[in-house]
Protein backbone atom coordinates (compact mmCIF):
# COMPACT_ATOMS: atom_id res chain seq x y z
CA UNK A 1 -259.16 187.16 52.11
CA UNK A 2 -257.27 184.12 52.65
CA UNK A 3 -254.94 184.31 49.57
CA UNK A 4 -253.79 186.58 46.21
CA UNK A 5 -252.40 186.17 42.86
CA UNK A 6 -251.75 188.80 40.41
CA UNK A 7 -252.21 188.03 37.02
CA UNK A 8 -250.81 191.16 34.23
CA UNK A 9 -250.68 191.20 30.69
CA UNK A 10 -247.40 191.57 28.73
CA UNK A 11 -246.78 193.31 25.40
CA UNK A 12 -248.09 190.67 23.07
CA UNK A 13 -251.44 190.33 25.27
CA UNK A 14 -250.92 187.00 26.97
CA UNK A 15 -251.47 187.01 30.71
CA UNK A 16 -248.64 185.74 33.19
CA UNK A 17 -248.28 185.37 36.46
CA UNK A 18 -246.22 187.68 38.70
CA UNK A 19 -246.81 187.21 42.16
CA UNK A 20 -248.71 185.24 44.18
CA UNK A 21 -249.18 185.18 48.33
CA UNK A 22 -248.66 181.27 48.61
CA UNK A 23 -248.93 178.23 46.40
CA UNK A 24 -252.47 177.65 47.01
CA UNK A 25 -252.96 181.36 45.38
CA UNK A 26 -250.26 180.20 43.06
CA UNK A 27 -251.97 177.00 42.12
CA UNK A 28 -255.17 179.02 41.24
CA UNK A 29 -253.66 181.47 38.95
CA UNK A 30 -251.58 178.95 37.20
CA UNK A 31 -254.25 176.56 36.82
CA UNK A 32 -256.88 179.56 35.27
CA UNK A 33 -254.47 180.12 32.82
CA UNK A 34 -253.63 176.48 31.88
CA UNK A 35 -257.55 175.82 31.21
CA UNK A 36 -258.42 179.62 30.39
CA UNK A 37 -261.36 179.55 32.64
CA UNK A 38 -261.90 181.48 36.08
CA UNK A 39 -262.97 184.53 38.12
CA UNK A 40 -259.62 186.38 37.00
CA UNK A 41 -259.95 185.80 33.90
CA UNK A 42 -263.66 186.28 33.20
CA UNK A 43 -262.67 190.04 34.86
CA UNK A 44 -259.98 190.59 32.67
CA UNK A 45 -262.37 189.36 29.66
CA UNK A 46 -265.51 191.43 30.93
CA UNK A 47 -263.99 194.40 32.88
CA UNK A 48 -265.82 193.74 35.57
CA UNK A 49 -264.89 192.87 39.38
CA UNK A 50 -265.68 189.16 39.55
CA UNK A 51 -266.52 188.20 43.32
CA UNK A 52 -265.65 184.80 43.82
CA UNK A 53 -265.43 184.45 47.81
CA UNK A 54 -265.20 180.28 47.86
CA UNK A 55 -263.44 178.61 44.38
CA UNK A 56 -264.74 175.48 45.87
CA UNK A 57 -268.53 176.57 46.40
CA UNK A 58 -271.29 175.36 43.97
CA UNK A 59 -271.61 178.83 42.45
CA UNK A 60 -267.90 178.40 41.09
CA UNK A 61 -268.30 175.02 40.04
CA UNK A 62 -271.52 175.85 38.30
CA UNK A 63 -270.03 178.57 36.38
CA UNK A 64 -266.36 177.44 36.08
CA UNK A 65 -266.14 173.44 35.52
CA UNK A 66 -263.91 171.42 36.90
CA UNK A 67 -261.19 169.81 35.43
CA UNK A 68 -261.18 165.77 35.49
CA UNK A 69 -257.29 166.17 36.55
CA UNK A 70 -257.94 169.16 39.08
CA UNK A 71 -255.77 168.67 42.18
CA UNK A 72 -258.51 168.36 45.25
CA UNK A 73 -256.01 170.79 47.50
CA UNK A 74 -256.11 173.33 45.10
CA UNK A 75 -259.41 174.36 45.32
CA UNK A 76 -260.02 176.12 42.32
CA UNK A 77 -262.25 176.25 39.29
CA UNK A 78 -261.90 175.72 35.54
């Protein structure tokens, strides 16, 4: 694992941010929760463990789209 970002939900059910190990982690979580799309939050939605191992990988593009105004460095998914 190269990178983590904790996501938790407050009282009124929203999900924020609370930690992250860098900005690239950083830029992930923020950036799932700006478009509401991503492994994080398909787990919280589902459950489930979502295993993700490369945001920039087909796979994750295929089931997460990309934003037109996605930042190249920070390889994530929408």
């Amino acid at each position: 694992m190269d990178a983590a970002g904790l996501l938790v939900t407050d009282q009124p059910g929203e999900l924020r941010l609370m930690a992250a190990s860098g900005e690239r982690a950083r830029s992930l979580e923020l950036f799932q929760l700006r478009y509401a799309q991503g492994p994080c939050l398909d787990c919280v939605g589902g459950g489930e463990v979502v295993h993700c191992p490369d945001t920039d990988g087909a796979e994750a593009r295929r089931r997460w789209r990309a934003s037109p105004s996605r930042p190249a460095t920070m390889g994530s998914p929408r």
